[in-house]
N, C-alpha and C. Protein backbone atom coordinates (compact mmCIF):
# COMPACT_ATOMS: atom_id res chain seq x y z
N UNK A 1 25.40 9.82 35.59
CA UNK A 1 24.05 9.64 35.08
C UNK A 1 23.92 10.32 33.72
N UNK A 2 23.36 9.51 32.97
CA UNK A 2 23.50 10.14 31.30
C UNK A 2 22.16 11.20 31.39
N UNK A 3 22.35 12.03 30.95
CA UNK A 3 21.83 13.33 30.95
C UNK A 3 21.17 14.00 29.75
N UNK A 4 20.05 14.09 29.86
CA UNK A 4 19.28 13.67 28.58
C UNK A 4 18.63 15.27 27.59
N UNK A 5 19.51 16.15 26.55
CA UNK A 5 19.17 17.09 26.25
C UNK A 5 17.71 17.29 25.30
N UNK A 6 16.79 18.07 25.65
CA UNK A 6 15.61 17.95 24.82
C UNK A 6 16.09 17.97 23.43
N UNK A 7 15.20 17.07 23.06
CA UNK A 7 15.33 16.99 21.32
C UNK A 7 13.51 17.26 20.79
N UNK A 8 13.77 18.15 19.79
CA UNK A 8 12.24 18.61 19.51
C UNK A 8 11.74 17.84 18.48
N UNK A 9 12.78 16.79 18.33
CA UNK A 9 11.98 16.02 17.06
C UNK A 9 11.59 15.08 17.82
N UNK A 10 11.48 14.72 18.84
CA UNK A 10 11.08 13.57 19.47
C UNK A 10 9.91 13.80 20.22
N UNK A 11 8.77 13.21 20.54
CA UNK A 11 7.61 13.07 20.86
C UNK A 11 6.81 12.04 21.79
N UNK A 12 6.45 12.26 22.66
CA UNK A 12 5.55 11.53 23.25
C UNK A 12 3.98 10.94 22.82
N UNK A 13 3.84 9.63 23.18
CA UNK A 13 2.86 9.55 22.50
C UNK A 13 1.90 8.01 23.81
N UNK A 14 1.06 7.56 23.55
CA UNK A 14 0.49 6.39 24.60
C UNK A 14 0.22 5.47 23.47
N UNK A 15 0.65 4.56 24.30
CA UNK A 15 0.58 3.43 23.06
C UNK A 15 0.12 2.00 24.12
N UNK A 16 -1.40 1.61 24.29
CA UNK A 16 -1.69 0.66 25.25
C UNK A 16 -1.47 1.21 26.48
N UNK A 17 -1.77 2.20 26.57
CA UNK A 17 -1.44 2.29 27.98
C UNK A 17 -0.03 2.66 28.45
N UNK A 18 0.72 2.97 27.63
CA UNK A 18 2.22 2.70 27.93
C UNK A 18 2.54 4.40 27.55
N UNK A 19 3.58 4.77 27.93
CA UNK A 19 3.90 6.05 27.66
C UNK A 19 5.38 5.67 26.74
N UNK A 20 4.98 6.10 25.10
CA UNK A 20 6.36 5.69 24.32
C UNK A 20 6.88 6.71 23.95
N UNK A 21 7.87 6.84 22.78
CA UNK A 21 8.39 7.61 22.36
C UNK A 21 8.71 7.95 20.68
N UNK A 22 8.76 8.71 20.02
CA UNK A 22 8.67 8.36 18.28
C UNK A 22 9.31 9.80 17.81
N UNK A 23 9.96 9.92 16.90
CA UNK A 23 10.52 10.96 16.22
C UNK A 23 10.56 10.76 14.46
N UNK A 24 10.24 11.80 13.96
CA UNK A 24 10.52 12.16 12.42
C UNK A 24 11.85 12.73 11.96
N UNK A 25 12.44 12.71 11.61
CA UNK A 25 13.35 13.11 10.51
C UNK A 25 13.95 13.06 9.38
N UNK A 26 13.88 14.15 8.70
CA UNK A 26 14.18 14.58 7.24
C UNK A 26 14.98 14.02 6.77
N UNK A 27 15.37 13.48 5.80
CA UNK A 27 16.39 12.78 4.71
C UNK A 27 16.77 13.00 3.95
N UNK A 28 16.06 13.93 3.01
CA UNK A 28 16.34 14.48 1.65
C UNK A 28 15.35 14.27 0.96
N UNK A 29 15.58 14.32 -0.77
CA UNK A 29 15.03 14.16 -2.09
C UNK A 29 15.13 12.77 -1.83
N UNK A 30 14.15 11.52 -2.44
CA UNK A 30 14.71 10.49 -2.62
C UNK A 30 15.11 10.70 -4.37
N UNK A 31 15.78 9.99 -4.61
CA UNK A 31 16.20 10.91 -5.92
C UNK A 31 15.46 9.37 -6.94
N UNK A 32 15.15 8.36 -6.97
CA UNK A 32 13.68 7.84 -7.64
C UNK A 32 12.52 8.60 -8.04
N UNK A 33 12.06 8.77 -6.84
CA UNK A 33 10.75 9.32 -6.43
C UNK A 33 10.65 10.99 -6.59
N UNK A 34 11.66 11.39 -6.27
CA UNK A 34 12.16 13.03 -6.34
C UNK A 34 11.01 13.35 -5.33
N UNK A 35 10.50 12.76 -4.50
CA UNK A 35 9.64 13.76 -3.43
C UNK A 35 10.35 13.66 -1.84
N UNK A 36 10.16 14.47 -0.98
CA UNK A 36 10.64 14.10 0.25
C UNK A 36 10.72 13.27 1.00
N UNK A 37 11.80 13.03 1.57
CA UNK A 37 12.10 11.37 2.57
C UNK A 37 12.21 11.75 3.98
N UNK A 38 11.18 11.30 4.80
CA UNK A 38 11.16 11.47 5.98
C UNK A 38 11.27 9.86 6.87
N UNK A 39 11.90 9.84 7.99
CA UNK A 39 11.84 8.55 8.48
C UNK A 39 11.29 8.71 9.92
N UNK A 40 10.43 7.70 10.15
CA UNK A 40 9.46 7.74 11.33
C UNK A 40 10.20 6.31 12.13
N UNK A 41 10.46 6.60 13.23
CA UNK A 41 10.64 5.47 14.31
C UNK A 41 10.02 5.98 15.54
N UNK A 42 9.31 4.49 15.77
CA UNK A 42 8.49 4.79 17.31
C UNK A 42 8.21 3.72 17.88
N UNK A 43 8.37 3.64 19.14
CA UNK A 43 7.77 2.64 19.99
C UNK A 43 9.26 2.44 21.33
N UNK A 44 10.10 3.49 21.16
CA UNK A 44 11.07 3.67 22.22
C UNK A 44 10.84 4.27 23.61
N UNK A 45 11.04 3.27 24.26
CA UNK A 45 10.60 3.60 25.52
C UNK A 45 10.94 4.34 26.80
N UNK A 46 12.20 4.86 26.21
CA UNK A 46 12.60 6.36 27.19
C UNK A 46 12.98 7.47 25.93
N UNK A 47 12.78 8.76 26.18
CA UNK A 47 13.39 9.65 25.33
C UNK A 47 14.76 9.40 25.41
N UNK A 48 15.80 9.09 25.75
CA UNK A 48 17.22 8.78 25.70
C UNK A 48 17.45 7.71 24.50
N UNK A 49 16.63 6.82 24.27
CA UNK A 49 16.74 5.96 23.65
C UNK A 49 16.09 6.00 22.23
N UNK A 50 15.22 6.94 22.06
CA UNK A 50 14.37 7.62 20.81
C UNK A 50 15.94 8.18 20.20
N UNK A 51 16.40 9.75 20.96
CA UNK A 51 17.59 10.49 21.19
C UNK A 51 18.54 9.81 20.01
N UNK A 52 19.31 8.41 20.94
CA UNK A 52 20.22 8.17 20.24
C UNK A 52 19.95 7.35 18.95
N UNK A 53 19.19 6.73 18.91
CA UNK A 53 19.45 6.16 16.93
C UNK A 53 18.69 7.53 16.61
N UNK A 54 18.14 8.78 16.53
CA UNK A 54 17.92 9.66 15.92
C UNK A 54 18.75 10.46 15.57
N UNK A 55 20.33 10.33 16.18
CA UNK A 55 21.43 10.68 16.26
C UNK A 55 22.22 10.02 15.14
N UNK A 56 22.06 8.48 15.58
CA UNK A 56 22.48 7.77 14.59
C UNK A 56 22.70 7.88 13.46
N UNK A 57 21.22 8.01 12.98
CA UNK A 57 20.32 8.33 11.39
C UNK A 57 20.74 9.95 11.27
N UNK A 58 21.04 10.94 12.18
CA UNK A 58 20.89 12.13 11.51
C UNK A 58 22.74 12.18 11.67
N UNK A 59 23.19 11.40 11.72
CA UNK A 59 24.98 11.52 11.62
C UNK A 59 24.92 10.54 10.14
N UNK A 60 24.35 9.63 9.86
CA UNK A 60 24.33 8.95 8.70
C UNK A 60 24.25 10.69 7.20
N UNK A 61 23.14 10.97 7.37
CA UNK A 61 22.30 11.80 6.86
C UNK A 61 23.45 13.45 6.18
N UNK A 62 23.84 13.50 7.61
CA UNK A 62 24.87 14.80 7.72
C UNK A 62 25.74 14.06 7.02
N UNK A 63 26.45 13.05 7.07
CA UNK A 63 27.64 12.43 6.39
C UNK A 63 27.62 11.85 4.86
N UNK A 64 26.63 12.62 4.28
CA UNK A 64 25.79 11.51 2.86
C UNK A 64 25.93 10.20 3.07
N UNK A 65 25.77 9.54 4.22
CA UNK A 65 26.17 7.79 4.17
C UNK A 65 24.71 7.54 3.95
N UNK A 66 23.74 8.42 4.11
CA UNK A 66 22.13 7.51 4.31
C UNK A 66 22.13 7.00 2.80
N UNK A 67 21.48 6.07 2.53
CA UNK A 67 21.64 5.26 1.36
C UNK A 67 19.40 4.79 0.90
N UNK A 68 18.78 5.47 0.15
CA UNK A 68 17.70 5.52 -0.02
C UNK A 68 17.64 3.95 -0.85
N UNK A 69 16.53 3.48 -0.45
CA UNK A 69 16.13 1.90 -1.04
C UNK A 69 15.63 2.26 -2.75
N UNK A 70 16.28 1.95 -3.34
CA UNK A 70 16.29 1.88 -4.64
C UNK A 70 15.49 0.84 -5.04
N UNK A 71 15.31 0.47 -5.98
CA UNK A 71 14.51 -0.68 -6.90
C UNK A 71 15.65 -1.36 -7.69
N UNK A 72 16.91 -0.85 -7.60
CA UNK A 72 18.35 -2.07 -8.16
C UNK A 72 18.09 -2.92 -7.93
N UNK A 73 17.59 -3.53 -6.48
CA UNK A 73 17.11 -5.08 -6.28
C UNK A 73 16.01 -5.77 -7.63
N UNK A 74 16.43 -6.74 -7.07
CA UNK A 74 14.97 -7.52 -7.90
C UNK A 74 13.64 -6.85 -7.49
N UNK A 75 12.75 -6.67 -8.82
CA UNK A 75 11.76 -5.71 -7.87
C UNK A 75 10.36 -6.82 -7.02
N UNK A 76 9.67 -6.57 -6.79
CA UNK A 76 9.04 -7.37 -5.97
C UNK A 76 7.19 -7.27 -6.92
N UNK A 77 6.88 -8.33 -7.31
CA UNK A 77 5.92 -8.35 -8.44
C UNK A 77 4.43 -7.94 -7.69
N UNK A 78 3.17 -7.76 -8.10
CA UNK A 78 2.54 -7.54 -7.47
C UNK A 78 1.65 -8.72 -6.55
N UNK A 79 1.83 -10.26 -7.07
CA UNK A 79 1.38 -11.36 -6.73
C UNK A 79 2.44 -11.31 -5.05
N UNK A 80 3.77 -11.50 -5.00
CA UNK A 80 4.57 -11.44 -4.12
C UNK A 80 4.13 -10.08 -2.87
N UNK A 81 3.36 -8.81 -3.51
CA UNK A 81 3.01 -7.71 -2.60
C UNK A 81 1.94 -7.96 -1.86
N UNK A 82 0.98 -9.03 -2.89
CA UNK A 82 -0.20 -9.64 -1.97
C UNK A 82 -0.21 -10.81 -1.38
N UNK A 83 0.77 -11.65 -1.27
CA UNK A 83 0.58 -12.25 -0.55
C UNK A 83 1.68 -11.69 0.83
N UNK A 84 2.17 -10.79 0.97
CA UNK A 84 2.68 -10.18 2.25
C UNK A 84 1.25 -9.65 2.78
N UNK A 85 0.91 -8.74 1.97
CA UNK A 85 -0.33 -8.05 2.14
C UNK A 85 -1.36 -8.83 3.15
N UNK A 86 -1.65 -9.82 2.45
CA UNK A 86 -2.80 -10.83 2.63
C UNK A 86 -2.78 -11.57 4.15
N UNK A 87 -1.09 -11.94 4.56
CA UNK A 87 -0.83 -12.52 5.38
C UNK A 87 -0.15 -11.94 6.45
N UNK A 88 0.54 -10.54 6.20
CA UNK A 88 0.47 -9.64 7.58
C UNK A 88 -0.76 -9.05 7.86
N UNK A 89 -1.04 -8.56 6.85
CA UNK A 89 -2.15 -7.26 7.17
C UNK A 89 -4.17 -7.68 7.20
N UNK A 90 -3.89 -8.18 6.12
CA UNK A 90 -6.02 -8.57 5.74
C UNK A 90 -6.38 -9.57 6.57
N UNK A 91 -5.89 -10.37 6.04
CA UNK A 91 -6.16 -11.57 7.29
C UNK A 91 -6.61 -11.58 8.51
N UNK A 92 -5.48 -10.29 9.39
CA UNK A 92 -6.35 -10.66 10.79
C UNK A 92 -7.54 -9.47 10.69
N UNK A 93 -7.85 -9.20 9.83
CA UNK A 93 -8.81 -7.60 9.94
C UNK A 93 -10.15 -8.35 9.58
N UNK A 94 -10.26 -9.38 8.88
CA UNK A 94 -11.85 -9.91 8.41
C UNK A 94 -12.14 -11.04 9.12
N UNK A 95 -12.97 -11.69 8.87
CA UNK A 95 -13.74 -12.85 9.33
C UNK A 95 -13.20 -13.87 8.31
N UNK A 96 -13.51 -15.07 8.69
CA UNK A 96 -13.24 -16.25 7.80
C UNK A 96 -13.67 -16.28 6.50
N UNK A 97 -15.24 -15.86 6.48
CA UNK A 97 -15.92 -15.77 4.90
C UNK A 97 -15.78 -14.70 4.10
N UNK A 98 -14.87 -13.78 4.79
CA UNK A 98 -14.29 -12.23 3.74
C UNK A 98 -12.91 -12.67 3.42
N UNK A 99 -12.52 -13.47 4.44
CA UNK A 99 -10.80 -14.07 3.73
C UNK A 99 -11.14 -14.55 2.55
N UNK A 100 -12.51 -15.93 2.84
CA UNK A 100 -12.20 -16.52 1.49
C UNK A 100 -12.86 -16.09 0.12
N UNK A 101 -13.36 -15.37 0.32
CA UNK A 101 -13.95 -14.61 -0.94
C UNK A 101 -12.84 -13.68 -1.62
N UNK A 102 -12.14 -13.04 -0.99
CA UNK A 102 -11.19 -12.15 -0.99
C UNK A 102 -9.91 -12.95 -2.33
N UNK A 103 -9.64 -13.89 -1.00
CA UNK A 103 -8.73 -14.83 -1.91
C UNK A 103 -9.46 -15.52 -3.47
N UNK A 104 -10.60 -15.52 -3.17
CA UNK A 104 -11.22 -16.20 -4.68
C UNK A 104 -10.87 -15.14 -5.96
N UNK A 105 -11.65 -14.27 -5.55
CA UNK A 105 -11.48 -12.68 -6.10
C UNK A 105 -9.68 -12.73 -6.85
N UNK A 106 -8.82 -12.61 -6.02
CA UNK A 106 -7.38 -12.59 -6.60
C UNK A 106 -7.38 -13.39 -7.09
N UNK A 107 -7.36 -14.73 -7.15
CA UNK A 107 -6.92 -16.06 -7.71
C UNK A 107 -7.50 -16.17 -9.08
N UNK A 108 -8.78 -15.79 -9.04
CA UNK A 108 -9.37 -16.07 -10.12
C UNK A 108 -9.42 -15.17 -11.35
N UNK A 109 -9.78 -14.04 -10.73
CA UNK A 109 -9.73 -12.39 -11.66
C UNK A 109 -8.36 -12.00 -11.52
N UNK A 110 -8.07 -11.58 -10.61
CA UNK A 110 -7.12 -10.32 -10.40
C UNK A 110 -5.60 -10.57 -10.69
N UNK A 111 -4.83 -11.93 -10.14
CA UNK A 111 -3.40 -12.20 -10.08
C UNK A 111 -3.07 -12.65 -11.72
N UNK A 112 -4.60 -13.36 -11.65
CA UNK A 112 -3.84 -13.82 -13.54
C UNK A 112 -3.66 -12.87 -14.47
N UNK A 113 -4.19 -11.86 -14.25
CA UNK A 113 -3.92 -10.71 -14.88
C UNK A 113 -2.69 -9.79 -14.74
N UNK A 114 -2.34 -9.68 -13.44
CA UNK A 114 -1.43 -9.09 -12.61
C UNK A 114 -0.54 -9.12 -11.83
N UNK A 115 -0.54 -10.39 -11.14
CA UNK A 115 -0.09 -10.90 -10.69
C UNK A 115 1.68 -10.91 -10.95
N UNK A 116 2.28 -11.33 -12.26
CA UNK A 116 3.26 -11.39 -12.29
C UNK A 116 4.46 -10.11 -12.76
N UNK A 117 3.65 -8.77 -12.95
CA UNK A 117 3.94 -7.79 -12.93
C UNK A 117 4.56 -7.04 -11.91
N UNK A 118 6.01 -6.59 -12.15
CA UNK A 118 6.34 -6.09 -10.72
C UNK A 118 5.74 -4.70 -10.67
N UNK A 119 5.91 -4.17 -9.37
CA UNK A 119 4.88 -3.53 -8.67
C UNK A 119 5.37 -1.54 -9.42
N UNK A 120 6.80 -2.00 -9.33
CA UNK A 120 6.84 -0.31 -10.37
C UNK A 120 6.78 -0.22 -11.44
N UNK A 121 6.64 -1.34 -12.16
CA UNK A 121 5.83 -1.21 -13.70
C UNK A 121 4.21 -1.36 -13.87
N UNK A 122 3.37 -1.22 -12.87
CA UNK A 122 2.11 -1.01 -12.88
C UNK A 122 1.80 0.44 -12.78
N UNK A 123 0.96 1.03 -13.64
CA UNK A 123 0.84 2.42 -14.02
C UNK A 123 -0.97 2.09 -14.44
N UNK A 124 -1.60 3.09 -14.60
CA UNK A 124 -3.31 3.98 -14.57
C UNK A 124 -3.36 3.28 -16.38
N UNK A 125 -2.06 3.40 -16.95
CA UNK A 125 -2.26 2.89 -18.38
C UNK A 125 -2.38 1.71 -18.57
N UNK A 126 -1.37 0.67 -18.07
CA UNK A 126 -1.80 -0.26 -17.70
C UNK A 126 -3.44 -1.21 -17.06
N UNK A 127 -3.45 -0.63 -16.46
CA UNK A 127 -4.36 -1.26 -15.63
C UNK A 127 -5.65 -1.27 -16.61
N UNK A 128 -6.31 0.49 -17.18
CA UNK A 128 -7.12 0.66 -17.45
C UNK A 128 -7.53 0.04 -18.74
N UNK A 129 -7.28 -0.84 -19.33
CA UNK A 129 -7.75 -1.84 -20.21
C UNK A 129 -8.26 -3.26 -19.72
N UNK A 130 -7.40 -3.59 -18.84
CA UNK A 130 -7.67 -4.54 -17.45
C UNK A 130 -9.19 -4.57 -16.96
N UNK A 131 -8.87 -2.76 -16.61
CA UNK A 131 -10.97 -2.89 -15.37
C UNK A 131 -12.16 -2.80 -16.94
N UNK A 132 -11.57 -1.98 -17.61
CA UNK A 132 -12.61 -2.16 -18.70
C UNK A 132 -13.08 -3.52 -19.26
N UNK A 133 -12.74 -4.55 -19.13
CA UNK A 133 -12.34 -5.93 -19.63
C UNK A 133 -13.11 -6.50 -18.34
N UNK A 134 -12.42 -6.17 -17.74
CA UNK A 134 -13.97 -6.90 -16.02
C UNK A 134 -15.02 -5.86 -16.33
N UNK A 135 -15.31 -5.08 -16.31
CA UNK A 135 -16.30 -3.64 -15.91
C UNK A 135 -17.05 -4.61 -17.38
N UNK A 136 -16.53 -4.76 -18.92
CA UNK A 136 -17.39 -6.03 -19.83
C UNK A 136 -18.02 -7.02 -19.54
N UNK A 137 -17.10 -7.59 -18.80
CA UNK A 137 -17.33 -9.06 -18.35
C UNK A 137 -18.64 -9.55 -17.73
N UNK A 138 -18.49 -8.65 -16.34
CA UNK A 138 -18.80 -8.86 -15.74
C UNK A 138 -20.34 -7.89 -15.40
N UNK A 139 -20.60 -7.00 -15.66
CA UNK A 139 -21.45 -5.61 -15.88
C UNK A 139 -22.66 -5.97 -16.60
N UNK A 140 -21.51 -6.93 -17.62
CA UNK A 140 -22.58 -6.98 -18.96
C UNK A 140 -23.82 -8.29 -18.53
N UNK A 141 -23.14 -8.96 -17.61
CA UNK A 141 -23.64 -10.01 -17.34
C UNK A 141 -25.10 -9.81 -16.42
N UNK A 142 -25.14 -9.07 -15.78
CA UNK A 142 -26.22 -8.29 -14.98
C UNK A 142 -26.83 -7.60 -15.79
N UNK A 143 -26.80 -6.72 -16.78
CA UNK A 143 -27.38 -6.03 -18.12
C UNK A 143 -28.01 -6.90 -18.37
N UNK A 144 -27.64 -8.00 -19.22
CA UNK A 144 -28.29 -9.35 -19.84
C UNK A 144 -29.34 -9.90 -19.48
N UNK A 145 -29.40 -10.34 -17.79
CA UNK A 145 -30.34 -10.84 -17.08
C UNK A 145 -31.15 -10.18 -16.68
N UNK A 146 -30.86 -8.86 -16.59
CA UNK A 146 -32.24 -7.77 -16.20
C UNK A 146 -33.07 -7.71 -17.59
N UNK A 147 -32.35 -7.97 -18.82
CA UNK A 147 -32.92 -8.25 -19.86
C UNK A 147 -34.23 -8.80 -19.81
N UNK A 148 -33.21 -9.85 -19.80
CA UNK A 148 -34.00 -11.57 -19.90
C UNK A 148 -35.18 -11.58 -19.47
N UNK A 149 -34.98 -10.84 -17.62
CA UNK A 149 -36.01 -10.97 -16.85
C UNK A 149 -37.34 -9.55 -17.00
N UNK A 150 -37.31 -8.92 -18.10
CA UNK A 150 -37.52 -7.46 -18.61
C UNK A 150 -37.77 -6.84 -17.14
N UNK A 151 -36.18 -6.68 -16.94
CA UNK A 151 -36.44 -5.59 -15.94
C UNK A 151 -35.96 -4.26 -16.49
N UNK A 152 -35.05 -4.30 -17.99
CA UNK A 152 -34.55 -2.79 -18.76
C UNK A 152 -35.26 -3.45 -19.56
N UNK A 153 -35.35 -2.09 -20.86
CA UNK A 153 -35.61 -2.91 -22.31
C UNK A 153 -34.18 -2.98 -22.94
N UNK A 154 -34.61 -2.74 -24.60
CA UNK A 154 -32.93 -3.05 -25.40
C UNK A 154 -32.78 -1.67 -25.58
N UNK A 155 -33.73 -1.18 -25.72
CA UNK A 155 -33.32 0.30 -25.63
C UNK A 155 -31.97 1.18 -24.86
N UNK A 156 -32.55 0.21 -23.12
CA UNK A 156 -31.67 1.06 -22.28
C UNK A 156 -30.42 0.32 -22.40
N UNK A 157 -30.49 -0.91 -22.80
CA UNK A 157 -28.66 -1.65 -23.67
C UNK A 157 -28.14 -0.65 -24.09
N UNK A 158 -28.78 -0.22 -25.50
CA UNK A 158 -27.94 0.32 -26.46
C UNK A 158 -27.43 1.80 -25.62
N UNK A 159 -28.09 2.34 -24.85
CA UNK A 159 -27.94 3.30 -23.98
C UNK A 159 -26.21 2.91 -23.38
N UNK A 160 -26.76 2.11 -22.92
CA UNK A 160 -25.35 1.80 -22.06
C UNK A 160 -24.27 1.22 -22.59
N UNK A 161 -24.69 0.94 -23.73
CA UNK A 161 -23.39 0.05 -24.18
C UNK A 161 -22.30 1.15 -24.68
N UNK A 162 -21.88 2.22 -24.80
CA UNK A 162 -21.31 3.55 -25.27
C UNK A 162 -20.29 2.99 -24.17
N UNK A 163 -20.44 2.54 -22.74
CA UNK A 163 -20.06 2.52 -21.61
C UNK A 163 -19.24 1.53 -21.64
N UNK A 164 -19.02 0.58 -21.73
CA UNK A 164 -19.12 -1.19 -22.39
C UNK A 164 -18.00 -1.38 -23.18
């Protein structure tokens, strides 16, 4: 009978009703990112079986064989991130009329802008000429009509336009 020694990285946890199993362990520097690499697996359903690929991974690890996912690949653009996004994850979380607004929103504003940019060349510098350019667009357009309709004067325009 295989004989099962406690391992303290491994954990119990309920998952549906079910009694599973999940462990963390350390990896290193990723040397990209230079911050810590930890790897999470869970959903094993005896501690024996958590145990051994944690064994696995920490004989990889001890042996420098663990091999950190680099960006050498082709990188993956941000149009390609949302539509994984869109179709694992958002999708089943809204209603029909937040899907399709959602999707209007990207298609129309957001991907043509961004869309074909891969996802580690998007940076705060980037972008921020982008929202200023909608935050115009679109901002100004509500400014205008509160105008129109004198709900500001021009006064409070020129106020705001510093903003603009």
């Amino acid at each position: 009978m295989f004989k099962y020694d406690k391992n303290n990285a491994i954990t119990e946890y309920i998952s549906k009703g079910e009694r599973r199993y999940l462990f963390r362990i350390y990896v290193g520097i990723n040397p990209e990112t230079h911050k810590k690499s930890v790897i999470t697996r869970r959903g094993f359903k005896t501690p024996a079986a958590a145990n051994a690929e944690f064994r696995k991974i920490e004989a990889r690890v001890k042996n420098d064989k663990y091999v950190f996912k680099l960006t050498d690949s082709p990188a993956l653009t941000f149009h390609q991130a949302y539509l994984k996004w869109f179709s694992e994850s958002y999708r089943t979380t809204v209603q029909s009329s937040t899907i399709y607004k959602t999707k209007q929103i990207f298609d129309c504003h957001i991907l043509p802008e961004i869309g074909s940019i891969p996802l580690n060349e998007i940076t705060p510098k980037l972008l921020q000429p982008i929202v200023n350019r909608w935050a115009d667009k679109y901002a100004n357009r509500i400014f205008k009509y509160a105008y129109t309709i004198n709900l500001i004067t021009a006064r409070f325009i020129i106020k705001l336009a510093k903003y603009f």
